[in-house]
Protein backbone atom coordinates (compact mmCIF):
# COMPACT_ATOMS: atom_id res chain seq x y z
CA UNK A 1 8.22 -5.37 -17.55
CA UNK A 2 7.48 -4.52 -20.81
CA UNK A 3 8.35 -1.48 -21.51
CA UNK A 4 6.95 1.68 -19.53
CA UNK A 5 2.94 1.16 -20.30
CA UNK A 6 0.71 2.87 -17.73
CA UNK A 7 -2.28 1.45 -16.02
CA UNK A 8 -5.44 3.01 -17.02
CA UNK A 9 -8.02 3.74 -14.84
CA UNK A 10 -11.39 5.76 -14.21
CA UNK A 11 -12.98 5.90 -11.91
CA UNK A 12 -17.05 7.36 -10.80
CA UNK A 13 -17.43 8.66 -7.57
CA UNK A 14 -21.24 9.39 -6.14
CA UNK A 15 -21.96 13.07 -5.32
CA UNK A 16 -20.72 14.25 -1.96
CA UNK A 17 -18.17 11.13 -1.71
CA UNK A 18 -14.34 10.96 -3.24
CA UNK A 19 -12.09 8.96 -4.96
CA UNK A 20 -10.67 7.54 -1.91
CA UNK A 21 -7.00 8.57 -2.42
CA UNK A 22 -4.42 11.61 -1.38
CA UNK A 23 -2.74 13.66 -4.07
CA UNK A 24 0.49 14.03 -2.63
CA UNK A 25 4.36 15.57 -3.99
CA UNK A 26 7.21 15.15 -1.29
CA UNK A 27 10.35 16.54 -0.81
CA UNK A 28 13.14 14.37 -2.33
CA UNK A 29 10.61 12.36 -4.49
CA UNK A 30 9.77 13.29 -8.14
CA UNK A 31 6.12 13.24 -9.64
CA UNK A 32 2.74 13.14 -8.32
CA UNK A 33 2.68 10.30 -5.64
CA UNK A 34 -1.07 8.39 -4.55
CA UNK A 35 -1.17 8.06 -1.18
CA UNK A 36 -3.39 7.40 1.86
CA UNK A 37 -5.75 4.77 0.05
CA UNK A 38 -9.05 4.38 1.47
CA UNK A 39 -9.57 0.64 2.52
CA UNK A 40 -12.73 -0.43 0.31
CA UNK A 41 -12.33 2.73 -1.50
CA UNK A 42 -12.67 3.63 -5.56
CA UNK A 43 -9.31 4.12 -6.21
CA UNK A 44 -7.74 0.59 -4.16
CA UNK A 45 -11.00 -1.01 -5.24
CA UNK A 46 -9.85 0.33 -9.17
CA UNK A 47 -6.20 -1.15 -8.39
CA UNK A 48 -4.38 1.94 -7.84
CA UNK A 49 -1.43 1.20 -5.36
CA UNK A 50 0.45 3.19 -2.88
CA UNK A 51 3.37 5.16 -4.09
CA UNK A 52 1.69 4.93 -7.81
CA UNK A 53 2.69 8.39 -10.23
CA UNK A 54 0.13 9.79 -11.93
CA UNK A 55 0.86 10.70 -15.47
CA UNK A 56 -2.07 12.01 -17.24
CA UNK A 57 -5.53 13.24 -16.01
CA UNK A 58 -8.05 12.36 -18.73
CA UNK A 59 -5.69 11.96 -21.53
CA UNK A 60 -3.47 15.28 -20.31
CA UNK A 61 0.16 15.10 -19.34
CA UNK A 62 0.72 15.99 -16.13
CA UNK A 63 3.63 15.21 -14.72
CA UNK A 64 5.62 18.25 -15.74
CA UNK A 65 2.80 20.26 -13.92
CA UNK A 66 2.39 21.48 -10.79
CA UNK A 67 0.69 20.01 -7.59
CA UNK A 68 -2.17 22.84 -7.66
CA UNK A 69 -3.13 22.50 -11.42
CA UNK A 70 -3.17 18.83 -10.99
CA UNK A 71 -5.59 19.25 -8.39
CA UNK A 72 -7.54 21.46 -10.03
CA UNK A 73 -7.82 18.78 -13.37
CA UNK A 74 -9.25 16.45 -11.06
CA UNK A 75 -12.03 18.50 -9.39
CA UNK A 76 -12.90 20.22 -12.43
CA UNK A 77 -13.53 16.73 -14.03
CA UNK A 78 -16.74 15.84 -12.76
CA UNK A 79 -17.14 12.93 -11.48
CA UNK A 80 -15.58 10.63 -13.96
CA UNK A 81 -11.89 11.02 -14.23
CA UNK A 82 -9.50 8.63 -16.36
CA UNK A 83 -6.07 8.41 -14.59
CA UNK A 84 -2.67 7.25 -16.36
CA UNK A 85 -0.97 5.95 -13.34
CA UNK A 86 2.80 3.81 -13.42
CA UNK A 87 3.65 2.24 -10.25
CA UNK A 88 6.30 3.42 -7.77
CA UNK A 89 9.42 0.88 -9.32
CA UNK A 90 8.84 1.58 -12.85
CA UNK A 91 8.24 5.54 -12.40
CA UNK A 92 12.30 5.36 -10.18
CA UNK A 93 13.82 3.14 -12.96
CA UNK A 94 12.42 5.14 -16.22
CA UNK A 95 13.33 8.58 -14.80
CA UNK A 96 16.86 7.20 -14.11
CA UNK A 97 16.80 6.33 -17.37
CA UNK A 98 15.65 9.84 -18.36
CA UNK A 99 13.08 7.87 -20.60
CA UNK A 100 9.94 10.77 -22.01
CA UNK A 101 6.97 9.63 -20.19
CA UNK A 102 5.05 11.91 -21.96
CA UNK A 103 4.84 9.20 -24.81
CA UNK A 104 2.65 6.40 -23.81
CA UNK A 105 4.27 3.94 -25.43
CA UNK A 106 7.72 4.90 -23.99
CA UNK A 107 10.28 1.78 -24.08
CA UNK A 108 14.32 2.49 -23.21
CA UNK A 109 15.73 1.88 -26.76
CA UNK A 110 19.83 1.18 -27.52
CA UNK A 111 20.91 0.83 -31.46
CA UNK A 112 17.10 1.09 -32.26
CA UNK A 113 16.47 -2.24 -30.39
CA UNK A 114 13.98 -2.30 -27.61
CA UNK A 115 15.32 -2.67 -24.44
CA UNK A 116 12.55 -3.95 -21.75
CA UNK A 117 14.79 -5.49 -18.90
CA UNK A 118 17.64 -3.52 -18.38
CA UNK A 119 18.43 -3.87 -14.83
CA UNK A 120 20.71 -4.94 -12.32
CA UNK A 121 21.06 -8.24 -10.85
CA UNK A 122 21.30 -9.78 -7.63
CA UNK A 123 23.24 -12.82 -7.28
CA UNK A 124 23.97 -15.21 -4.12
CA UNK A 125 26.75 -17.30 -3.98
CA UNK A 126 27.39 -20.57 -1.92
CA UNK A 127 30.61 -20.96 -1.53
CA UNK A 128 32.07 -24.92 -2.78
CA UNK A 129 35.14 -26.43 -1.54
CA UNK A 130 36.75 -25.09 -4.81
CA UNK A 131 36.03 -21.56 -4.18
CA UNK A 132 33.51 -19.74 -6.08
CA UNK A 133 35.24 -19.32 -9.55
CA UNK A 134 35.79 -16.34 -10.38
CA UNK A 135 38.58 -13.81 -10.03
CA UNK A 136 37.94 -9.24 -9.62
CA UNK A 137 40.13 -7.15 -11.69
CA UNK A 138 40.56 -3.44 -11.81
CA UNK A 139 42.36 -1.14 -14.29
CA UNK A 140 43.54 2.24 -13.04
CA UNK A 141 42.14 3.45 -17.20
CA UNK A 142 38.60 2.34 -15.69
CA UNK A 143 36.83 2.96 -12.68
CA UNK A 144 35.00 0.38 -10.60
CA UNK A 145 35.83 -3.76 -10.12
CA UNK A 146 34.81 -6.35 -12.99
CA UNK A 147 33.96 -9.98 -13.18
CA UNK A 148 36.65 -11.99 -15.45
CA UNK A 149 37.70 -15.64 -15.43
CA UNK A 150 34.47 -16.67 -14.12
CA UNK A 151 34.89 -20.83 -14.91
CA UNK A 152 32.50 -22.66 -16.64
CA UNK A 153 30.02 -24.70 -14.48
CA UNK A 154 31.36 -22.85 -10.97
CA UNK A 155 29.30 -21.31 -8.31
CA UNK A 156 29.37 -17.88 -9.50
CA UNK A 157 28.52 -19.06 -13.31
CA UNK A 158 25.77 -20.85 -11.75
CA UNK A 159 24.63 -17.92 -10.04
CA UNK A 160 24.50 -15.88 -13.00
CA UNK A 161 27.62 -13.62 -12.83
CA UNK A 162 29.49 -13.16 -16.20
CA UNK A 163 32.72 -12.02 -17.51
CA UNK A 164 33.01 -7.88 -17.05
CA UNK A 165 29.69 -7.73 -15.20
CA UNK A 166 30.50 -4.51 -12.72
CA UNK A 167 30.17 -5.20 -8.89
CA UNK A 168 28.56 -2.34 -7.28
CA UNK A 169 27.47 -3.77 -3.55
CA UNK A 170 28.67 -6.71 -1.59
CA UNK A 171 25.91 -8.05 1.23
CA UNK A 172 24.36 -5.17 0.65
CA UNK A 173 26.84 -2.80 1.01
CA UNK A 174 28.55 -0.16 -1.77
CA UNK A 175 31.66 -0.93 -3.05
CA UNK A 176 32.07 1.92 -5.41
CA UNK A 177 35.80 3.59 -4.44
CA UNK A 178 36.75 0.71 -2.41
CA UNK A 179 39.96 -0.20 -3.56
CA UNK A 180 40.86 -3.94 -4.92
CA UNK A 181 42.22 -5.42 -2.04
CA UNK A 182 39.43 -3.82 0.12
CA UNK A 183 37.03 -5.54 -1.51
CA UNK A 184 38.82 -8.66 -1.49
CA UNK A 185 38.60 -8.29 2.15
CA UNK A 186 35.18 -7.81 2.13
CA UNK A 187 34.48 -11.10 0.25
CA UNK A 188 37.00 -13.25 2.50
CA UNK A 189 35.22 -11.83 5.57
CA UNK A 190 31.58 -13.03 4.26
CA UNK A 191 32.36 -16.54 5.33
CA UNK A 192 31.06 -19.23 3.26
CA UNK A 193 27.72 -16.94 1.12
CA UNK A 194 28.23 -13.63 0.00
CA UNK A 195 25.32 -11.77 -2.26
CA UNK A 196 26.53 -9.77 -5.14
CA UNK A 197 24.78 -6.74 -7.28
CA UNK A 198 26.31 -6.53 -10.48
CA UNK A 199 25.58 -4.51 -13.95
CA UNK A 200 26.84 -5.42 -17.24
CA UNK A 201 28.07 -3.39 -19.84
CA UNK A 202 25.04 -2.62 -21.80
CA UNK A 203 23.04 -1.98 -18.57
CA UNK A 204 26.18 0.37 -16.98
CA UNK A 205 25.81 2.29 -20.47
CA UNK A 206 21.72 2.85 -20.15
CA UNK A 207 22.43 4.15 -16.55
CA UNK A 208 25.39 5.98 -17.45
CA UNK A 209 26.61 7.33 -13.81
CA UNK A 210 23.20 7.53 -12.77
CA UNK A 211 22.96 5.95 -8.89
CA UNK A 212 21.85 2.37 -9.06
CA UNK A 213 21.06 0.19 -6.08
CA UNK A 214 19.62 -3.09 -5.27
CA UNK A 215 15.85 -1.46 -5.38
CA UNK A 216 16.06 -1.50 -9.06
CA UNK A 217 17.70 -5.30 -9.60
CA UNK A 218 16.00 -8.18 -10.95
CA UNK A 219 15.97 -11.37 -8.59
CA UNK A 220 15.76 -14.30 -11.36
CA UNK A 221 19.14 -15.48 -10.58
CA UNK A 222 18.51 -16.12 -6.87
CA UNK A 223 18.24 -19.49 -5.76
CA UNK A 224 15.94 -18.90 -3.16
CA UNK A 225 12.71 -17.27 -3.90
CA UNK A 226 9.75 -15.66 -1.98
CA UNK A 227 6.21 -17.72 -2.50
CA UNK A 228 2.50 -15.81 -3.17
CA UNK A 229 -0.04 -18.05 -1.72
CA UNK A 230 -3.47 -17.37 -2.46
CA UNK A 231 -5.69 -18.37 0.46
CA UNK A 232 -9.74 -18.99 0.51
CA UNK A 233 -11.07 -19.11 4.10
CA UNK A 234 -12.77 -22.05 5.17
CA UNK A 235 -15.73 -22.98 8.16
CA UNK A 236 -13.09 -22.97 10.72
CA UNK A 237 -10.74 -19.83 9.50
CA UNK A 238 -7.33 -20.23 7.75
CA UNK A 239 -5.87 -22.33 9.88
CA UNK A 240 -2.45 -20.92 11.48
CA UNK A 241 -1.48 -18.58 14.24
CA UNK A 242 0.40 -15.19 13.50
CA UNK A 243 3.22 -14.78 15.75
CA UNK A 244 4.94 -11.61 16.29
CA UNK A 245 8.85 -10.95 17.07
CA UNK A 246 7.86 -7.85 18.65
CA UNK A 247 11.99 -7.06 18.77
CA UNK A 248 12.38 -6.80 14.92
CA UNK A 249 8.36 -6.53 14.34
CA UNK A 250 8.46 -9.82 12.08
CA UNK A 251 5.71 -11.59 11.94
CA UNK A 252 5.84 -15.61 11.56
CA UNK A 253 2.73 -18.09 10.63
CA UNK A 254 2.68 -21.06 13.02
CA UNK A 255 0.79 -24.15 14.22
CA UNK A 256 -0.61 -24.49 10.35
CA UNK A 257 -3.60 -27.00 10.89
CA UNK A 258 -3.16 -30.19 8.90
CA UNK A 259 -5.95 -29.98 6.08
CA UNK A 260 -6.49 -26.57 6.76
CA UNK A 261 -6.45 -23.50 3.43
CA UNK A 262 -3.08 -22.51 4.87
CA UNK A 263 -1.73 -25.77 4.34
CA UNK A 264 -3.58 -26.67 1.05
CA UNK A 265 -2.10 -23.01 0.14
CA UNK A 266 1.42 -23.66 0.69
CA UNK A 267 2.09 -22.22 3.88
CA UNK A 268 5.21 -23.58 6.07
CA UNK A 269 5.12 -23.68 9.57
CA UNK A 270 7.20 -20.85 10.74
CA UNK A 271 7.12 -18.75 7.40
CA UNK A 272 7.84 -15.61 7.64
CA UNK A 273 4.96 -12.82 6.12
CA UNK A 274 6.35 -10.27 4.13
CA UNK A 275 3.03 -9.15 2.32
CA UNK A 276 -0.68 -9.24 2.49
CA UNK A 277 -2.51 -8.70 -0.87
CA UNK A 278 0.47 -7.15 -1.82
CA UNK A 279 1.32 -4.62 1.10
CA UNK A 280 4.43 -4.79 3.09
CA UNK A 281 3.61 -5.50 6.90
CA UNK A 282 7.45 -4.64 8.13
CA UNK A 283 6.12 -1.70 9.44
CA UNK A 284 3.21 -3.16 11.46
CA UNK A 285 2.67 -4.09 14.81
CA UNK A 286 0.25 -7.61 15.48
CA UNK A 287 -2.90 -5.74 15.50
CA UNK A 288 -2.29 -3.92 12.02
CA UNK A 289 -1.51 -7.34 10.54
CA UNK A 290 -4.61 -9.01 11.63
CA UNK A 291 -7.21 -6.09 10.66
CA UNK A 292 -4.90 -6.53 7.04
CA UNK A 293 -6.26 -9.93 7.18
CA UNK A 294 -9.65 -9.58 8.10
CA UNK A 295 -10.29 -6.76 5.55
CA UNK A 296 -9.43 -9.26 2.88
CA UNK A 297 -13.11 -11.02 3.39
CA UNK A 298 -12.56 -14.40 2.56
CA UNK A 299 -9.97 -14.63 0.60
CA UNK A 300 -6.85 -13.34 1.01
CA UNK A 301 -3.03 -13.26 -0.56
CA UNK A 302 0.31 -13.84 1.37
CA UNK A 303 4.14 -13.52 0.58
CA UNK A 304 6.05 -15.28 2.61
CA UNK A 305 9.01 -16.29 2.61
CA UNK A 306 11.50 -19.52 4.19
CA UNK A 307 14.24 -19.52 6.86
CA UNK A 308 16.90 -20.13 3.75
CA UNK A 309 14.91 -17.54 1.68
CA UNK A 310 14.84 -14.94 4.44
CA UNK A 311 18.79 -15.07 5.68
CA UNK A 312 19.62 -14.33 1.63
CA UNK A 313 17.69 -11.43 1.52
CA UNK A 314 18.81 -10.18 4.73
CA UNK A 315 22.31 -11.19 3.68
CA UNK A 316 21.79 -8.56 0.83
CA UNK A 317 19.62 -5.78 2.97
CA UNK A 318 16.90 -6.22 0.30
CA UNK A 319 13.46 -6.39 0.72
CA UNK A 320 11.53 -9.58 -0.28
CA UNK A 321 9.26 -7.02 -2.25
CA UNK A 322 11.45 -6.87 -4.65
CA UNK A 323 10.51 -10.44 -6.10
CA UNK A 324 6.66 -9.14 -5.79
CA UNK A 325 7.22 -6.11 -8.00
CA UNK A 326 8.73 -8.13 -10.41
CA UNK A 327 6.50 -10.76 -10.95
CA UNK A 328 3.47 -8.44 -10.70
CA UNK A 329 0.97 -8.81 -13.22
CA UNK A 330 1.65 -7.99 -16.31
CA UNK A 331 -1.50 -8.07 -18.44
CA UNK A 332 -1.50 -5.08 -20.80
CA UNK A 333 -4.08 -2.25 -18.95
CA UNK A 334 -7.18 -0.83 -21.77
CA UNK A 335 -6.03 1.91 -23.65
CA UNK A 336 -7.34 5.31 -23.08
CA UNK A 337 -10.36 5.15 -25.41
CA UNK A 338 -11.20 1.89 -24.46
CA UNK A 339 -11.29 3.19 -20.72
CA UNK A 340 -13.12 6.22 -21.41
CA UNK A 341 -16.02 4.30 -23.38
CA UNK A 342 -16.11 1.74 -20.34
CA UNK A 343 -19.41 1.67 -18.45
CA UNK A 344 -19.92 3.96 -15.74
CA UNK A 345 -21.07 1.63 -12.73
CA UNK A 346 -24.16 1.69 -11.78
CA UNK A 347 -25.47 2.72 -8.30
CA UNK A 348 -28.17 1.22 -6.15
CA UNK A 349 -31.36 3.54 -5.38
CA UNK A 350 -32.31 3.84 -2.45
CA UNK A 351 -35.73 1.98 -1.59
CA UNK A 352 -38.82 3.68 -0.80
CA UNK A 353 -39.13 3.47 3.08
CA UNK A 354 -42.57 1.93 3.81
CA UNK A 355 -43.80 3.78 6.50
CA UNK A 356 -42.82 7.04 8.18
CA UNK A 357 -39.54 7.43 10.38
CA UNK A 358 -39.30 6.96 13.76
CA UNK A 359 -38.61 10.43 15.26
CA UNK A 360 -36.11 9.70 17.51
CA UNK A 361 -32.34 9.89 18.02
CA UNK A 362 -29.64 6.91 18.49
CA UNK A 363 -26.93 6.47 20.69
CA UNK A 364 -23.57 4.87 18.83
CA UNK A 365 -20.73 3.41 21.08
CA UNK A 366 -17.93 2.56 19.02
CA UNK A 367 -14.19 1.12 19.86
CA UNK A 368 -11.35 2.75 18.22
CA UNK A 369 -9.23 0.61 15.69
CA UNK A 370 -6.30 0.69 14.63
CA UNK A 371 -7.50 2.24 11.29
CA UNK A 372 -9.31 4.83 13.11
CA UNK A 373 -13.11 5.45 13.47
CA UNK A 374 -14.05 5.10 9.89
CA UNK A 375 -15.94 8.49 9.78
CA UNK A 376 -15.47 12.00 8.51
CA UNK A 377 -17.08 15.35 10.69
CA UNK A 378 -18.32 18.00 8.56
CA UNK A 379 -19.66 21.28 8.56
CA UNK A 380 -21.53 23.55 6.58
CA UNK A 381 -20.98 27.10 6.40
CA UNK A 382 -23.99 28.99 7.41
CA UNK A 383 -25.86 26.00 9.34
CA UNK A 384 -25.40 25.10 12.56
CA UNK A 385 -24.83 21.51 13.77
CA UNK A 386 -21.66 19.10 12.99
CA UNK A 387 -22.67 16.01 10.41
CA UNK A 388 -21.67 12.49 9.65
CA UNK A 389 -19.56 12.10 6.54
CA UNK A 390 -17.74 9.48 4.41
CA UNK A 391 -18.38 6.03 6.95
CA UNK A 392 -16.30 3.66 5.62
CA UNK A 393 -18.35 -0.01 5.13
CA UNK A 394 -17.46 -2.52 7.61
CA UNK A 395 -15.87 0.37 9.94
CA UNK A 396 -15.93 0.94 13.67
CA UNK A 397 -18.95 3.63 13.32
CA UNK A 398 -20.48 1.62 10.26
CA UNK A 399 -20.57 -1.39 12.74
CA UNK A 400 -22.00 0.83 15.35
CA UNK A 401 -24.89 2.68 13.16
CA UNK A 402 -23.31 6.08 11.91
CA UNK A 403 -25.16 6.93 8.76
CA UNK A 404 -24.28 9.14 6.19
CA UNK A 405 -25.81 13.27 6.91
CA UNK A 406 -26.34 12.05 10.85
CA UNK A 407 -26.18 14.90 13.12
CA UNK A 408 -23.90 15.00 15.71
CA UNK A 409 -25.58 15.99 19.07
CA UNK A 410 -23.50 14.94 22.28
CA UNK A 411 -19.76 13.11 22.04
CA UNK A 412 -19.34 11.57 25.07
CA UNK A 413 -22.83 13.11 27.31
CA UNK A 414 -21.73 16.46 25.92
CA UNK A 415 -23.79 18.57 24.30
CA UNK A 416 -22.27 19.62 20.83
CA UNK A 417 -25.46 21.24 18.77
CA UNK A 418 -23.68 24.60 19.16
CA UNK A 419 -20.23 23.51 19.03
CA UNK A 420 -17.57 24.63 16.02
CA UNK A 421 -15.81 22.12 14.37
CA UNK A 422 -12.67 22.39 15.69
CA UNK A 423 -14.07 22.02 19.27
CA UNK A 424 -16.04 19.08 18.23
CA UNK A 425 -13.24 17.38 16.83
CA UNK A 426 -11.21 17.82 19.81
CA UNK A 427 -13.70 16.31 21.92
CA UNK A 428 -13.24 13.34 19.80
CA UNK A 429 -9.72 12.89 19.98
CA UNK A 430 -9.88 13.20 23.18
CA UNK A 431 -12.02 10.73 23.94
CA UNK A 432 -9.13 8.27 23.83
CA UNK A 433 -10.19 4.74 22.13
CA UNK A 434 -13.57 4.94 22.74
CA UNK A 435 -16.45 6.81 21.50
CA UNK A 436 -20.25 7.80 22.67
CA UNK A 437 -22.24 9.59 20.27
CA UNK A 438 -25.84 11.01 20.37
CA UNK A 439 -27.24 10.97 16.46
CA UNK A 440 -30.36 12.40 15.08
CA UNK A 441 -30.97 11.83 11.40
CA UNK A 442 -34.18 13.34 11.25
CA UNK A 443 -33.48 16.44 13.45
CA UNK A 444 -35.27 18.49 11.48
CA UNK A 445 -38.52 17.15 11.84
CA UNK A 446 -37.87 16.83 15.51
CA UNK A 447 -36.89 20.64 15.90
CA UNK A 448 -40.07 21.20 13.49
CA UNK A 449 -42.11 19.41 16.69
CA UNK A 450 -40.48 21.57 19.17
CA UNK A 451 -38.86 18.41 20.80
CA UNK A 452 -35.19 18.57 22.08
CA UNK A 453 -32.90 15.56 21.05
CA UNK A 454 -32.32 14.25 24.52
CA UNK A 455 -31.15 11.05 25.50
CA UNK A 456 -34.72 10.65 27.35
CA UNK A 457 -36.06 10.11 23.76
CA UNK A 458 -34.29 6.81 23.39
CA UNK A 459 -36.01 3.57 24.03
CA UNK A 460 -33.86 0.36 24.51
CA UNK A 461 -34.46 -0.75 21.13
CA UNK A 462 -32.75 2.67 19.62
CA UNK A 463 -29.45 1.68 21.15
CA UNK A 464 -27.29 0.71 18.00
CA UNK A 465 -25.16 -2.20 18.67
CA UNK A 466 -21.53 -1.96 20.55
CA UNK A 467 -18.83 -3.42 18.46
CA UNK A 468 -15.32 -3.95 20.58
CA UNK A 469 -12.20 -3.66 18.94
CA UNK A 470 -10.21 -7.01 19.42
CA UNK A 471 -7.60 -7.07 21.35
CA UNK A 472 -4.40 -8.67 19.61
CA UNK A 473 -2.52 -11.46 21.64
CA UNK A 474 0.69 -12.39 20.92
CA UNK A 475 -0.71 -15.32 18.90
CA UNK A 476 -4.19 -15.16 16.95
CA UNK A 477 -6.05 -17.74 15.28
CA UNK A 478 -8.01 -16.02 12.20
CA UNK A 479 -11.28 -17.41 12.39
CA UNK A 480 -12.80 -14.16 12.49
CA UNK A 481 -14.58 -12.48 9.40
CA UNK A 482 -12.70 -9.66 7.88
CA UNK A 483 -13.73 -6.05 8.10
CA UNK A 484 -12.34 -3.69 6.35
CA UNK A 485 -11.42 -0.59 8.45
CA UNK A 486 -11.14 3.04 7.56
CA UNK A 487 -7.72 4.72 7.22
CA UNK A 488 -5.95 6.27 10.52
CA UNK A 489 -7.37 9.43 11.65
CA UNK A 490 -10.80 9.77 9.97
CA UNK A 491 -11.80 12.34 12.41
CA UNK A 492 -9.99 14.74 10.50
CA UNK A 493 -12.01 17.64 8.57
CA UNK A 494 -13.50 16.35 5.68
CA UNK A 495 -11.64 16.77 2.45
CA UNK A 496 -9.54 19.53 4.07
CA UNK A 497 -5.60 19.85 2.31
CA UNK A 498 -2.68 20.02 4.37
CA UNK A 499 0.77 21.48 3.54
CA UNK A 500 4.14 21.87 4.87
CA UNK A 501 8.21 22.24 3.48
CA UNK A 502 8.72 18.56 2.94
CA UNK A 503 4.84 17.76 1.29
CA UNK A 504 1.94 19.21 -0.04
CA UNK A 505 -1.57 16.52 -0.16
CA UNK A 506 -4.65 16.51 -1.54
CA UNK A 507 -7.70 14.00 -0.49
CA UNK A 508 -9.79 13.35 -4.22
């Protein structure tokens, strides 16, 4: 990475919507963390990423500031707001290198040279019938193991270790205080691989007793390495099942179709997905994995990764990711004028209806996802009634004909018009995974006619379409077209802030 430039990005949000991130700072983590990206929203639709620190709010440094005035910059901004952001990796690495973000061009610098790529390496060795070639010494003047003797040509030259390079884990594990014969031990017992972090001198100096771990290594000297496959759906779908090991929730691509984009793509038959368009799915059951997929539309991006390239990662209890974050892009972001004079996008009006509204409500059945509804309740102080908010495109209640402003008049056959929020809300969540709603967008006029918004006013045409959630198999052939879903619990009150001791959010 070169150096520690920021992305820059600004975003322009409509009146009444939001930026389509959280605000967050949590316990144990430094700086002002984005979190909880809308699916289809500004900010993911901008390129912001999860874990992503922001560092200035329109040209302001802000990440010596607290949570509240942040907050506060944002909302009093209008809505345009420029946003200095560094992702998660970078933001870990420069603070351990106690580099001043507060200067945009901020690069590490040793002997006034520029130091971009100061980082620790990972390094897998396959052991040869002559060993690997190298030998560990320790000094009782110096603390720690060292590299010497490594011969020319050998397995562990090959693999990128040098003379006095520091070994700080073995498969994985910290061997920092182990004495020399313990780690010997350690090596003898790996059989015939063994995967090595190391630091060299000039690196050991930049961290300078600062923790370092295999989150913050480079992977160039692996052997094995992770593959991004960029995939365009075609007539009949991608062309591969997903298969999930529901005991360690991995999830493998099989039965690739000969001819099909999966196979043009690069995809192996039992290849094991790490990523989809650059977020981790080791966390994710089947289902969350395929709505990943169909949210990508028709085109979509994989990291996966071989049976050989999967044990040596495991062997080393490091994520794949790490190769991802690595080779990220790395085209230089617009600088902050140029971002502030870019055009603010333009929205679509909204046509002139033709002729006069039907006065009548709509009944909405909708499946629950596992991304949630796709809806926000809101209420307004002062008038009575609960309202549609924020419907996420392509969502479970977009699919079933929520509108934006539509009132809320029975959940489930219950009447609701003079319900509070919070009991409203709770009729929701209650309704396990699925939903009934009785709408009226032009209640107004109704109540102005002295009709009540009954469900004898619908007529068989007014009966929005039912969408059912699919149900994951085991195995699923993608032939479907993606929808992107709205993030989990979108029930919750409308840009409402939550606190406790280990976080404190904000929804912009």
């Amino acid at each position: 990475m070169a150096g520690y430039k920021p992305s820059v990005i600004s975003l322009t949000k409509r009146q009444g919507h939001t930026f389509g991130f959280y605000l967050r700072v949590e316990h144990g983590e430094e700086g002002h963390l984005i979190r909880c990206l809308e699916m289809g929203g500004l900010a993911e639709l901008a390129g912001m990423k999860d874990g992503g620190r922001i560092l200035r709010v329109n040209g302001t440094f802000v990440d010596e500031l607290s949570h509240s005035e942040v907050v506060d910059m944002v909302r009093n901004s209008g809505p345009t707001v420029t946003f200095h952001i560094l992702d998660e990796a970078s933001y870990v690495q420069a603070k351990a290198q106690e580099v001043n973000l507060s200067n945009p061009q901020s690069t590490p610098v040793a002997n006034g040279v520029s130091k971009q790529d100061l980082k620790p390496k990972l390094c897998y060795l396959v052991k040869s019938s002559s060993g690997y070639g190298f030998s560990l010494r320790s000094e009782k003047s110096e603390p720690g193991l060292f590299m010497t003797e490594v011969m020319q040509g050998s397995v562990a030259d090959r693999a990128g270790v040098n003379v006095k390079d520091r070994l700080l884990e073995v498969n994985g594990e910290s061997v920092e205080g182990a004495t020399h014969e313990q780690v010997v031990e350690k090596i003898k017992l790996s059989g015939g691989s063994i995967m090595f972090l190391l630091v060299d001198e000039e690196t050991d100096r930049q961290y300078q007793n600062k923790k370092i771990g295999a989150w913050l290594a480079t992977a160039k000297h692996l052997p094995h390495q992770p593959r991004i496959t960029d995939i365009t759906k075609g007539p009949d779908g991608y062309g591969f099942l997903l298969k999930e090991d529901v005991n360690q929730k991995f999830h493998f691509l099989r039965d690739i179709d000969r001819g099909s984009p999966a196979e043009k793509a690069g995809v192996k038959e039992m290849d094991r997905l790490v990523a989809v368009d650059g977020k981790e799915v080791g966390e994710c059951n089947h289902g969350q994995v395929v709505d990943m997929i169909r949210q990508s539309g028709n085109k979509c991006c994989f990291l996966v990764v071989d049976k050989a390239t999967d044990q040596m990662y495991k062997q080393g209890k490091v994520s794949p990711m790490l190769f991802l974050e690595e080779t990220g892009d790395s085209s230089s972001p617009p600088s902050y004028t140029e971002a502030l004079n870019l055009p603010a996008p333009v929205w679509p009006s909204t046509p002139v209806q033709a002729k006069e509204e039907e006065l009548k409500p709509k009944l909405c059945r909708m499946e629950k996802t596992p991304a949630g509804y796709g809806f926000h309740l809101n209420g307004i102080v002062g008038v009575s009634g609960q309202f549609i908010k924020d419907v996420v495109s392509g969502g479970a209640a977009d699919r079933a004909g929520l509108q934006e402003d539509d009132m809320v008049v029975e959940v489930n056959g219950e009447n609701v018009e003079q319900s509070g929020h919070d009991e409203v809300v709770a009729l929701i969540r209650s309704s396990g995974s699925s939903l009934e709603m009785l709408l009226a967008n032009n209640n107004d006029q109704l109540k102005a006619k002295g009709v009540s918004i009954t469900r004898l006013l619908l007529e068989e045409t007014s009966y929005a379409q039912v969408h059912t959630a699919d149900t994951p198999e085991e195995e699923e052939k993608h032939e479907e077209k993606a929808r992107p879903e709205s993030p989990p619990e979108q029930e919750r009150e409308r840009a409402k802030s939550s606190s406790s001791q280990d976080s404190l959010d904000e929804r912009l």
